[in-house]
Every structure is written in C-alpha cells, then in structure tokens.
Protein backbone atom coordinates (compact mmCIF):
# COMPACT_ATOMS: atom_id res chain seq x y z
CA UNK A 1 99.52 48.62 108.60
CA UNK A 2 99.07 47.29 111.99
CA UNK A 3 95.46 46.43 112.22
CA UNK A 4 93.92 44.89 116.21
CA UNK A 5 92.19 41.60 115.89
CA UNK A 6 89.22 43.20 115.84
CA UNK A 7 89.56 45.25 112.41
CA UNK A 8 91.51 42.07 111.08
CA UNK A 9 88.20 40.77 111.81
CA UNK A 10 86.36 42.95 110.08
CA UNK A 11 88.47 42.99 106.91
CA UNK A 12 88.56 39.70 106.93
CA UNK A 13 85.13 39.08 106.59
CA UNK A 14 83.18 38.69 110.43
CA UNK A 15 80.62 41.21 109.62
CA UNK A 16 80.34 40.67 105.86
CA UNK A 17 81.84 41.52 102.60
CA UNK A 18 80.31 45.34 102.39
CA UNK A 19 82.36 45.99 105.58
CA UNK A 20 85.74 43.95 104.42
CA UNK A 21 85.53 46.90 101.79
CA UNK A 22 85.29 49.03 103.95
CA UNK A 23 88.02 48.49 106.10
CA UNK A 24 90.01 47.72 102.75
CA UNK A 25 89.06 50.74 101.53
CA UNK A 26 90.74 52.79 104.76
CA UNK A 27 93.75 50.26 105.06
CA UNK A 28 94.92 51.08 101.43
CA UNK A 29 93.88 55.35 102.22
CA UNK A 30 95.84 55.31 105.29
CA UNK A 31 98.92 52.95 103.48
CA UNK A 32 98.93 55.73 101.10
CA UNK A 33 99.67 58.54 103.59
CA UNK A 34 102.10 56.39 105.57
CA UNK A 35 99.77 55.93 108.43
CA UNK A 36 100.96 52.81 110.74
CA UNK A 37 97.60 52.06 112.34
CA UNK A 38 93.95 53.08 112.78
CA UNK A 39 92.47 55.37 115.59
CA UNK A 40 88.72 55.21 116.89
CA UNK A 41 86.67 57.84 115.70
CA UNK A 42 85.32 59.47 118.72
CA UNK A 43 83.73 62.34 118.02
CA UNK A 44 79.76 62.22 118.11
CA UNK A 45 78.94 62.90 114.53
CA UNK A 46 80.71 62.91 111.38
CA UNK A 47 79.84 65.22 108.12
CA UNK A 48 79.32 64.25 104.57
CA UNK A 49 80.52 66.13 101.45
CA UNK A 50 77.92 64.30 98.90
CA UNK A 51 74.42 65.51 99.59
CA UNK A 52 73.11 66.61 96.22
CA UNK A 53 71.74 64.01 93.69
CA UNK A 54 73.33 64.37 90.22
CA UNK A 55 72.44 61.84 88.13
CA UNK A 56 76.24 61.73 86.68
CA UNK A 57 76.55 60.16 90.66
CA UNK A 58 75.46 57.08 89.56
CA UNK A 59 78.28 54.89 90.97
CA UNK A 60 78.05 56.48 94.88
CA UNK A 61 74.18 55.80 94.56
CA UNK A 62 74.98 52.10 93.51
CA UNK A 63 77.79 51.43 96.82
CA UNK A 64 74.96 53.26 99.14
CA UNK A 65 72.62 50.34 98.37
CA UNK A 66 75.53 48.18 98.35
CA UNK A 67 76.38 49.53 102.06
CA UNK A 68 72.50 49.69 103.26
CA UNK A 69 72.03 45.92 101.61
CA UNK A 70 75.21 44.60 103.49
CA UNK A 71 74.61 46.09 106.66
CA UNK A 72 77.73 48.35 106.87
CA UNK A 73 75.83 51.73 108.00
CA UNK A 74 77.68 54.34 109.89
CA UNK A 75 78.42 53.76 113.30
CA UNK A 76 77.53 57.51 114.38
CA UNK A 77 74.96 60.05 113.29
CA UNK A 78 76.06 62.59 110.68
CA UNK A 79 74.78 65.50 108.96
CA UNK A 80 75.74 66.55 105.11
CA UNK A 81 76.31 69.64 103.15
CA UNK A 82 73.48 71.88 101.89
CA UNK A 83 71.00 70.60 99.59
CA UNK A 84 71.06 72.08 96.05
CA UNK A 85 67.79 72.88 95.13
CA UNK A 86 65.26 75.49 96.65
CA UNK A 87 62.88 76.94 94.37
CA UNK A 88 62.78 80.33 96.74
CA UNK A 89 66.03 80.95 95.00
CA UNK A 90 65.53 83.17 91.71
CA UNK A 91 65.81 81.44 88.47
CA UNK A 92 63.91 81.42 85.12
CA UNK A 93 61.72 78.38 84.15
CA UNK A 94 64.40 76.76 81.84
CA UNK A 95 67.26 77.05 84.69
CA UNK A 96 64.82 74.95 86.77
CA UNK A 97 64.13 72.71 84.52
CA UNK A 98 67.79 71.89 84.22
CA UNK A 99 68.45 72.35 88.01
CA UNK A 100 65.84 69.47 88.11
CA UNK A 101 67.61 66.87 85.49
CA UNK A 102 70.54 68.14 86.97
CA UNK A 103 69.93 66.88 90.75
CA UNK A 104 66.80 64.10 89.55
CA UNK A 105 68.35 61.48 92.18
CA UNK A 106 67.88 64.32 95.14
CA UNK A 107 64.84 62.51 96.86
CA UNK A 108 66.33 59.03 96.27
CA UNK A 109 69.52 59.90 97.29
CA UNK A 110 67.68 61.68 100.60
CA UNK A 111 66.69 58.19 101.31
CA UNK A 112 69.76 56.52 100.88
CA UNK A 113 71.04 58.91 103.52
CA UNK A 114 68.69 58.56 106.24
CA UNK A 115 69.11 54.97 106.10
CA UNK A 116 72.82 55.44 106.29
CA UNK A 117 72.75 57.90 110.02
CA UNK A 118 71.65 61.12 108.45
CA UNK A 119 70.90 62.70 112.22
CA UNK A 120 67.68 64.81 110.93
CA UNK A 121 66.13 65.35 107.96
CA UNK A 122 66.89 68.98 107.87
CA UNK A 123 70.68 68.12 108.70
CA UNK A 124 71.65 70.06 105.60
CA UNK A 125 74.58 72.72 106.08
CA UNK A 126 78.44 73.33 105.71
CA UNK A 127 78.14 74.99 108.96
CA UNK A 128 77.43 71.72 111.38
CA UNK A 129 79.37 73.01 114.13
CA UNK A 130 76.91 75.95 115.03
CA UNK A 131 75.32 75.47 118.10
CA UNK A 132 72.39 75.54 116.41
CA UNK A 133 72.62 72.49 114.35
CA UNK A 134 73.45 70.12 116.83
CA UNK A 135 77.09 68.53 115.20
CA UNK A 136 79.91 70.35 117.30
CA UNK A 137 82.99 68.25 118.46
CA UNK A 138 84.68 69.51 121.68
CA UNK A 139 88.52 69.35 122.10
CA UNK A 140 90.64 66.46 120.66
CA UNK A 141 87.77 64.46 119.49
CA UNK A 142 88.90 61.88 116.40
CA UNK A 143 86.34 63.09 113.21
CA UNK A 144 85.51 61.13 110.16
CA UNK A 145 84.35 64.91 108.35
CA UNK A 146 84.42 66.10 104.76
CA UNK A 147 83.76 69.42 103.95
CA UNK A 148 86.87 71.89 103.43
CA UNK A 149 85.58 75.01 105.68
CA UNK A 150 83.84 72.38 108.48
CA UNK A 151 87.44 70.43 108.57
CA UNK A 152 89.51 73.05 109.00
CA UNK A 153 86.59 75.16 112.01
CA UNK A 154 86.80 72.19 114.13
CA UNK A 155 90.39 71.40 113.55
CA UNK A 156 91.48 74.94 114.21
CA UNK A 157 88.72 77.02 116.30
CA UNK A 158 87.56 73.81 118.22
CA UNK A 159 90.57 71.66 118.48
CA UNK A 160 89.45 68.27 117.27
CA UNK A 161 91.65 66.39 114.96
CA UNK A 162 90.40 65.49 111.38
CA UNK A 163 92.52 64.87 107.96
CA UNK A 164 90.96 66.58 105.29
CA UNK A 165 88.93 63.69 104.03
CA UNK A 166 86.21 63.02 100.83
CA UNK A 167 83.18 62.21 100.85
CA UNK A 168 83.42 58.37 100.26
CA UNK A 169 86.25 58.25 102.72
CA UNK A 170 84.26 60.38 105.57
CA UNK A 171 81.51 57.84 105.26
CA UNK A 172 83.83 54.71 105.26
CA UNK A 173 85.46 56.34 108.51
CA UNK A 174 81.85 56.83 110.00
CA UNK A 175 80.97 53.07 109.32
CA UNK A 176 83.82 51.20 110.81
CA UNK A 177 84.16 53.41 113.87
CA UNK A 178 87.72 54.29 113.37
CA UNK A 179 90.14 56.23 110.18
CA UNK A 180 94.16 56.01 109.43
CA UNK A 181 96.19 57.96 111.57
CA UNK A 182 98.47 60.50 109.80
CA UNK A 183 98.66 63.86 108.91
CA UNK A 184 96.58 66.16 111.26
CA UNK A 185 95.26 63.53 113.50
CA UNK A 186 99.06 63.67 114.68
CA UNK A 187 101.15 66.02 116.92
CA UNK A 188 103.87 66.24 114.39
CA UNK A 189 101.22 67.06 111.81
CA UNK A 190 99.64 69.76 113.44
CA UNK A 191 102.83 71.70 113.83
CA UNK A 192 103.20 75.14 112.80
CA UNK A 193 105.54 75.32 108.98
CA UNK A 194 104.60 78.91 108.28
CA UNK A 195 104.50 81.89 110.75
CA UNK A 196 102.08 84.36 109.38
CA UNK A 197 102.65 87.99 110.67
CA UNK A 198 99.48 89.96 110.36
CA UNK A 199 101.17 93.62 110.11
CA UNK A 200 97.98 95.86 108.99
CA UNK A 201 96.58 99.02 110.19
CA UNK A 202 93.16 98.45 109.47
CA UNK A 203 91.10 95.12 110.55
CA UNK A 204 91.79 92.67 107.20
CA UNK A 205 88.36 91.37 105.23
CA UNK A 206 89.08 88.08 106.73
CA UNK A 207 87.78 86.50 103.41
CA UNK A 208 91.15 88.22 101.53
CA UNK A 209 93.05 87.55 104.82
CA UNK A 210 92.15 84.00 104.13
CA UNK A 211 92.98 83.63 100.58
CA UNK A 212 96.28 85.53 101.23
CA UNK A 213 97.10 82.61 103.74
CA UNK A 214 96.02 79.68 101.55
CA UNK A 215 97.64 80.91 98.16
CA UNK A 216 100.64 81.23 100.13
CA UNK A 217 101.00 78.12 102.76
CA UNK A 218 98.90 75.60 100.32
CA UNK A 219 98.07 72.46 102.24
CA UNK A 220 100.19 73.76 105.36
CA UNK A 221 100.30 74.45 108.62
CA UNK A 222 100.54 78.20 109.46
CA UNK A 223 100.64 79.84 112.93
CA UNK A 224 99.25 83.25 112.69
CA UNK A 225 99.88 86.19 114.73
CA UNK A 226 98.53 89.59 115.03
CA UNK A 227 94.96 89.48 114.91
CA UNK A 228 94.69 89.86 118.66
CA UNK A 229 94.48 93.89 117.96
CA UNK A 230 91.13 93.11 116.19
CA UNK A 231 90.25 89.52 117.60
CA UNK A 232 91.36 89.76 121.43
CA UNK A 233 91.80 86.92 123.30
CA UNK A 234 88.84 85.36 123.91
CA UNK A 235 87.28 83.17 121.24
CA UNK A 236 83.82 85.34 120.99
CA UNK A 237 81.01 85.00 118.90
CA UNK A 238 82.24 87.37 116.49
CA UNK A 239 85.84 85.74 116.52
CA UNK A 240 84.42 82.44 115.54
CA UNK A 241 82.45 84.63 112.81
CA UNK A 242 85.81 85.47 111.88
CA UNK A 243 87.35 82.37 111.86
CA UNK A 244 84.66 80.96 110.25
CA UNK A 245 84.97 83.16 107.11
CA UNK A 246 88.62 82.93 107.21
CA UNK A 247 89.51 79.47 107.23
CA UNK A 248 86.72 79.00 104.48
CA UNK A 249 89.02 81.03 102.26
CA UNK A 250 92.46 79.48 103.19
CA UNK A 251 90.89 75.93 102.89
CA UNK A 252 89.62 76.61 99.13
CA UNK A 253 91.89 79.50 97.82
CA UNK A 254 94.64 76.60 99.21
CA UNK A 255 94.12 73.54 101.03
CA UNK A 256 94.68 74.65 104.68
CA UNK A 257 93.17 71.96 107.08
CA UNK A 258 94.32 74.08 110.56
CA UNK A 259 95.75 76.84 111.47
CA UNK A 260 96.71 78.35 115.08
CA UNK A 261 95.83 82.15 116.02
CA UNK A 262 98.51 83.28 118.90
CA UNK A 263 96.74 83.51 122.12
CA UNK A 264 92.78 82.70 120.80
CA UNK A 265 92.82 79.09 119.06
CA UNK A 266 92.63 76.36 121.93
CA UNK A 267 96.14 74.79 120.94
CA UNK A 268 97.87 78.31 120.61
CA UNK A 269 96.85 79.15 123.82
CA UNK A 270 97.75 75.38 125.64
CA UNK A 271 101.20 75.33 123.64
CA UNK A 272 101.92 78.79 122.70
CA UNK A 273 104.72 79.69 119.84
CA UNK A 274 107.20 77.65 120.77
CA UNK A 275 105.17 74.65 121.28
CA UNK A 276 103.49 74.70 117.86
CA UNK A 277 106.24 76.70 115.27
CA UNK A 278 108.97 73.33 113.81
CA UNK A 279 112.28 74.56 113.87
CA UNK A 280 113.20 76.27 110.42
CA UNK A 281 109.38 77.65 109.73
CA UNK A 282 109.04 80.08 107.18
CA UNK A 283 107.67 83.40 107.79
CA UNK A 284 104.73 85.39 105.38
CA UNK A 285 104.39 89.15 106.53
CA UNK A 286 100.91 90.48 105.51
CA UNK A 287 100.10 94.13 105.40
CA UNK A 288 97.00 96.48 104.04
CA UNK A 289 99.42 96.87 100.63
CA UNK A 290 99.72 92.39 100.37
CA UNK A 291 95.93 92.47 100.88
CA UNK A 292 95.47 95.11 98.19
CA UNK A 293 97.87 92.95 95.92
CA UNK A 294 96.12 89.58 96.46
CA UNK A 295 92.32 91.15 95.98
CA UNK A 296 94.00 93.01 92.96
CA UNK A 297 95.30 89.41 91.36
CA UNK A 298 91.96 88.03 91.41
CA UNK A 299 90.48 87.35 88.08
CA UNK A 300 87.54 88.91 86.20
CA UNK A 301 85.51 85.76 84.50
CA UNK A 302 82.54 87.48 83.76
CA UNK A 303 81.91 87.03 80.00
CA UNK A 304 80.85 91.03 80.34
CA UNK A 305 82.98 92.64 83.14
CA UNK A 306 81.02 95.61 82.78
CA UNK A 307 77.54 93.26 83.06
CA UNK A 308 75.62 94.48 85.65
CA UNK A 309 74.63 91.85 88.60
CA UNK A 310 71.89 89.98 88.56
CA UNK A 311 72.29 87.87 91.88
CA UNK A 312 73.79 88.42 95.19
CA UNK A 313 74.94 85.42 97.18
CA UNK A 314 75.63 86.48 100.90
CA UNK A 315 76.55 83.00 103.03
CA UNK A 316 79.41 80.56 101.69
CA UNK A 317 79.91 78.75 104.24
CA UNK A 318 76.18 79.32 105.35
CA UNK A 319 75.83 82.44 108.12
CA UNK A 320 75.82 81.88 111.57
CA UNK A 321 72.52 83.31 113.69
CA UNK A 322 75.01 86.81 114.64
CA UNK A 323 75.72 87.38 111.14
CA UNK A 324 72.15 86.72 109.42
CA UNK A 325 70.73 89.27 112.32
CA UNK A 326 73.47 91.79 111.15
CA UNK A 327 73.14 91.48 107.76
CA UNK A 328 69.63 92.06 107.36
CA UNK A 329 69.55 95.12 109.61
CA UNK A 330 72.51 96.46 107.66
CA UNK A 331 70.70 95.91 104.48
CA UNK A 332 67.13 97.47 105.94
CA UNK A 333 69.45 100.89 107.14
CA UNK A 334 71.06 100.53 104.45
CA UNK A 335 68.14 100.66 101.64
CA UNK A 336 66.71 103.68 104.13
CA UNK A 337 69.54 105.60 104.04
CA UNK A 338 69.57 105.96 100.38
CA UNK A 339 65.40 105.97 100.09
CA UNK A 340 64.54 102.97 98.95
CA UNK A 341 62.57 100.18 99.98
CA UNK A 342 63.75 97.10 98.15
CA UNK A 343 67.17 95.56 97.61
CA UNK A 344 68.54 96.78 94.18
CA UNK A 345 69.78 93.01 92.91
CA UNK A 346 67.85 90.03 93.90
CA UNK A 347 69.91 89.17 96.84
CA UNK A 348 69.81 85.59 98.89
CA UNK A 349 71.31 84.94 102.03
CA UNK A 350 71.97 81.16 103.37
CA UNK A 351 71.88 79.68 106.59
CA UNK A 352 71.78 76.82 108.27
CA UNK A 353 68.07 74.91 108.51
CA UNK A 354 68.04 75.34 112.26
CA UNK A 355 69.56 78.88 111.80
CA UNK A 356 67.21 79.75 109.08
CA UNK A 357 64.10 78.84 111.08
CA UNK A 358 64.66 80.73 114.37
CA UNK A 359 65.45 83.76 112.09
CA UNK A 360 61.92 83.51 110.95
CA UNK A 361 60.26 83.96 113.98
CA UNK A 362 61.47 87.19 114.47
CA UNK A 363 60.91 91.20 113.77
CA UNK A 364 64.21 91.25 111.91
CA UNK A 365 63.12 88.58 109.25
CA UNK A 366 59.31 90.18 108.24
CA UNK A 367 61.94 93.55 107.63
CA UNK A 368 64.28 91.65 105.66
CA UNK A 369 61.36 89.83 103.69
CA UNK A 370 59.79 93.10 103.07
CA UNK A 371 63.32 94.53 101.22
CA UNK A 372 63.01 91.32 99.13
CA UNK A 373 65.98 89.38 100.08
CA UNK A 374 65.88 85.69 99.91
CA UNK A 375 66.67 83.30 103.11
CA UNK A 376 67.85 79.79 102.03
CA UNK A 377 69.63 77.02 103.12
CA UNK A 378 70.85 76.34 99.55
CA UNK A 379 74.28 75.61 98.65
CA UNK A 380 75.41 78.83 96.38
CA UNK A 381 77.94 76.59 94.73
CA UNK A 382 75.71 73.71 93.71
CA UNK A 383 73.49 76.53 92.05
CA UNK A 384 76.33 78.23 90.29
CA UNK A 385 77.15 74.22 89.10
CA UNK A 386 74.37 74.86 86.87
CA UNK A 387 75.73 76.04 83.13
CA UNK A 388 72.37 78.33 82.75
CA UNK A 389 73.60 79.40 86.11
CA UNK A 390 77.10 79.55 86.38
CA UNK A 391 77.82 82.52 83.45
CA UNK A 392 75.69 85.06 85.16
CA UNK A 393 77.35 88.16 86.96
CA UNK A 394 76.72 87.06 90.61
CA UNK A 395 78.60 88.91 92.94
CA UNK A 396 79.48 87.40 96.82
CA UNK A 397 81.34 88.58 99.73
CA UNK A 398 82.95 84.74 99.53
CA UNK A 399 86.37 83.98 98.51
CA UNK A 400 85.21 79.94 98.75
CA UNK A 401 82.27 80.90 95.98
CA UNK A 402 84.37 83.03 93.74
CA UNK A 403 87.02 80.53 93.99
CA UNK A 404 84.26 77.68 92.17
CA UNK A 405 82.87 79.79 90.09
CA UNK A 406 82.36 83.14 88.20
CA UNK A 407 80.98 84.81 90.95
CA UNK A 408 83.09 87.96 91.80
CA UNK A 409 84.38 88.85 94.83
CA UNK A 410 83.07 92.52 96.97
CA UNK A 411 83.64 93.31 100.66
CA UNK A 412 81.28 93.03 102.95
CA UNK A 413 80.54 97.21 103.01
CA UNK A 414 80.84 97.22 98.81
CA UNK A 415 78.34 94.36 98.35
CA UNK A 416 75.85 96.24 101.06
CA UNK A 417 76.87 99.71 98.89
CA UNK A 418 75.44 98.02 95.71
CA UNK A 419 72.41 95.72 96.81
CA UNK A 420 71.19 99.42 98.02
CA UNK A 421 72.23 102.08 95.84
CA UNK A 422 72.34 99.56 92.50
CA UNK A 423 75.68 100.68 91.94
CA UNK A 424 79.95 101.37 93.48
CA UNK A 425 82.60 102.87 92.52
CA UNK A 426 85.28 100.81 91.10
CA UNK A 427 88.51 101.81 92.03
CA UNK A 428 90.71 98.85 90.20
CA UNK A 429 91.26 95.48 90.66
CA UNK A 430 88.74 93.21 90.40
CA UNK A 431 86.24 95.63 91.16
C-alpha cells in the first residue's frame, strides 16, 4: 500500500508504538480488501459498534487502556450504540441479576470511552444521524462508522461514503484520521449490481421490503425503483422513516451497505439509472405475492409457538421523534377504541437519548405513560443477548431484532392490533 510520509511516519513509530498499531492495524485491513492507499476521514464524527461492557470483552477493555496510555485517542468525536442496561425495562429479579454479571464492565468501560472522544455522555444510539443527536454527515463526507443500519443511512439516504466497518476498525479509523480506500468509499464500488423493481399494489412494510432486498442482493449494491408511488420525490421526514427501517432490514437480513432509490436518494437523483446500474446488472422483481413469500419463510423459534407474548419491542434501530409521536397516539386510540386503558403486553419503545428526552416534555408522553408503555434508550438486542431473556415470546415490528434473536416478526398495524386487544388473528406464516 502506498502510504504519504506522514502515515509512514506514524507507522513507523513518530507518535509512539500504540499508534504504529494502529496504522498497522488499517495497512494490513485495507491490504486485505485490495485497497492501494489511505483516504482522510473527513466527516465530523465517527460511530462505535462496542458500547456495552461484557465481561467476556476483556481483550477490547485491555487495548482501550493500551490506546488511552499511549496517547493514540481518536482524532474526532464519536458517539456509540445504545447502552444495554435500563432497569425501566421489565425483567424479573434473577434476569437482572444476570443482566448485571452480564454487562459488570458497563461503568468502566463508560470511562474508557469518554477518554477515547465519546462526544456526550448520553451519546448512546444506533440512530446518530437524527438531527437530534448531533452525529449527521452531509454529502460525500469520508466516515470511520460501525453499526450495520447507521452505515448503510448515511451511505445511502445521506450520501457519505463508509465501508461497512467493526468496531475495533471504526475506532482505529477515528484515531489516525484517515481508513483504506476500497469498496464503497469508491465510485466503482458504489455502483448499482442489482436493479430491484418494486411492482406492488399496496405500500410494502418496508421492514419485509428490506429483508426481501438483503436475502436476495447479500453484500450488494442494488438500485431500487418504484417506491416513488409511495415515497415521492422528495426525501421527507417520513421517507427517511422509511429508509431508515428499510435499510436496517437489508443490512442484517443481508449485508447491504447502500442502496440507491430512483429519483429520492442524493446519488440517484445526481446520476440517475444509467449513471449508477454496471453493465450486465441483474434484475429482482418484487410484488405483494414475493412479500407474502419472504414474511411466510420466516422461522418460528419460539420454544411454544402458541406462547402468548410477554414483551413488545417497538424501535430497532431506535425511533426517530415522527415515529415515537405516532406510535404512542396510535397506541392511546388504539387501547380506546377497544375500551381499555392499558397496553395488553408490557410494551417498550426506544429512542434515541436526545429523542427520548424531548418526548418527555410533552402531552403525548404523560398519555403514553398512563397506557403503561415503556420509553428507553436500550438496545432490544443486547437485552434479548441475555439467555433468561432471549427464550421469551417477544414480538417486534423489526426484521434487524428478529433476525438476532427469537423475537418474532408483526407489522406495524398487527403488533398495534395485539398490544390493544391482547390478541390477532393468524392467518399463516409466521404469524
């Protein structure tokens, strides 16, 4: 790899050994991929994956003090995934008492991280790019990001450039100031292999929409079009919201780092078709009958299928401000219309600290409270990582959750049905 004298410099020892590894480190990463040189990272912030402290973590907690003792911290400000623990969230005494061996380095690790850039100590979400949180990259900015459903937002609905990184590698990218470029951080890379026809005649869940996508294209490039009946043209609030839940599915039901929407994502509409398909792409039609046959293949891993719920995880990736406010006042009309008062499965929804905390100061949260919903800023997965946990029936309207666990997948309207009538008719399927 071609290397400038000033990152020869660096691996070669200038500003100590903890930095040579660094640069190492990202010299033998990029080698790997085929990557000829390094590019500066110039977006504002990065994102890290690893913000929960499992004691099995033992080796990452060892090269933070390694990194803090050295002086190789990150160049840049950067905020992390959700914390896993908030004791809001319903569990029995002996599921928090494991949930506290579980993540015992949590407050240590917490301090590791604001030594390292963490920008705020309430910097905790998989959603960094809402406005809300402060971390959102504008148009061909260079990221150093972890985080499946943040890489592929800002790649696709934003237009910065990021590989699909992990956690270790995001941080070592965020320290030297620059990362190998290959894959997605190129032109070539962000070409269009798949053209995905979106042929339905009723708006598609974009959580199945997603998974339909990912199964299909698996770590590739697809160019979508179609969703302009439902979507428009005009990247929205509620598009985003869209997007959002989409590309959260297609990045963990397959490994889909970007993807182009004809005439809304910011590359689509600069380059159009031609600009963005490679000659020879193949083509994926998707109708209401696919979508019916993907949510249909999705397995059952409850140890009961017929077990009644007993937890409702709405927010994975964590809700955006439009979609908490929805939410609850669906769920409040919702529990009225059928004449009752409190939700009918304890029910949490997650958000964003910054999200979580406006949404408290207004009318719409004291209703929601009263129906006995939870508001967190949890990470659903890291609580279904617990094994006291992790074989309950929990039902989700996220394709990312059910993929990582035994949750079970609803729509939107058939979670809402349940959480306020206690029950739904199953008409096959997984449901």
């Amino acid at each position: 790899m071609e290397l400038t004298p000033e990152q020869q410099a660096l691996l070669d020892g200038s500003r100590g050994p903890a930095m040579a590894k660094v640069v190492r480190t990202l010299v033998m990463y990029g080698e790997c991929f085929g990557a000829k040189r390094m590019v500066p990272v110039s977006g504002e912030r990065g994102h890290l994956v690893t913000s929960f402290g499992l004691s099995m973590l033992k080796p990452v907690y060892d090269l933070m003090d390694e990194l803090i003792a050295g002086g190789a911290i990150s160049g840049q400000e950067f905020s992390a995934d959700p914390r896993p623990l908030d004791p809001a969230v319903p569990a029995n005494p002996l599921q928090r008492l494991l949930f506290h061996i579980m993540y015992s380095k949590q407050d240590d690790y917490e301090t590791q991280l604001k030594a390292m850039g963490l920008m705020g100590k309430d910097a905790f979400t998989c959603t960094c790019y809402l406005p809300e949180v402060g971390n959102r990259p504008h148009r061909g900015d260079v990221l150093s990001w972890a985080e499946s459903s943040a890489v592929v937002f800002a790649n696709s609905v934003l237009g910065a450039r990021c590989n699909r990184n992990s956690g270790i590698i995001e941080m070592f990218g965020s320290i030297a100031g620059f990362v190998p470029e290959f894959g997605l951080l190129t032109d070539e890379g962000r070409r269009a292999t798949w053209v995905v026809e979106v042929c339905c005649e009723h708006k598609p869940e974009a959580q199945v929409l997603g998974s339909a996508i990912g199964m299909k294209v698996m770590e590739d490039v697809p160019y979508i079009k179609g969703l302009d009946h439902w979507l428009g043209n005009e990247l929205s609030r509620d598009a985003e919201d869209y997007l959002k839940d989409m590309g959260a599915a297609s990045a963990s039901n397959g490994a889909v780092g970007l993807y182009h929407v004809d005439g809304l994502t910011p590359e689509a509409v600069e380059l159009g078709e031609a600009g963005l398909v490679a000659p020879g792409a193949q083509v994926y039609r998707i109708d209401d009958a696919e979508l019916e046959r993907v949510r249909a293949g999705y397995p059952v891993v409850w140890k009961n299928p017929a077990a009644k719920p007993r937890l409702c995880f709405i927010g994975c990736p964590h809700l955006s401000a439009s979609q908490l406010k929805d939410w609850s006042r669906r769920i409040v009309d919702g529990l009225a219309v059928a004449g009752k008062k409190r939700v009918q499965v304890p029910m949490v929804l997650t958000a964003a600290p910054a999200v979580a905390e406006a949404f408290r100061r207004t009318a719409d949260y004291e209703r929601l409270a009263a129906t006995g919903a939870v508001l967190s800023s949890i990470c659903p997965l890291m609580y279904t990582n617990n094994p006291l946990c992790g074989g309950m029936p929990i039902i989700t309207n996220s394709n990312k959750l059910r993929t990582y666990s035994t949750s079970r997948y609803y729509t939107d309207e058939e979670v809402l049905t349940y959480v306020t009538r206690g029950s739904f008719e199953k008409k096959g399927g997984d449901r």
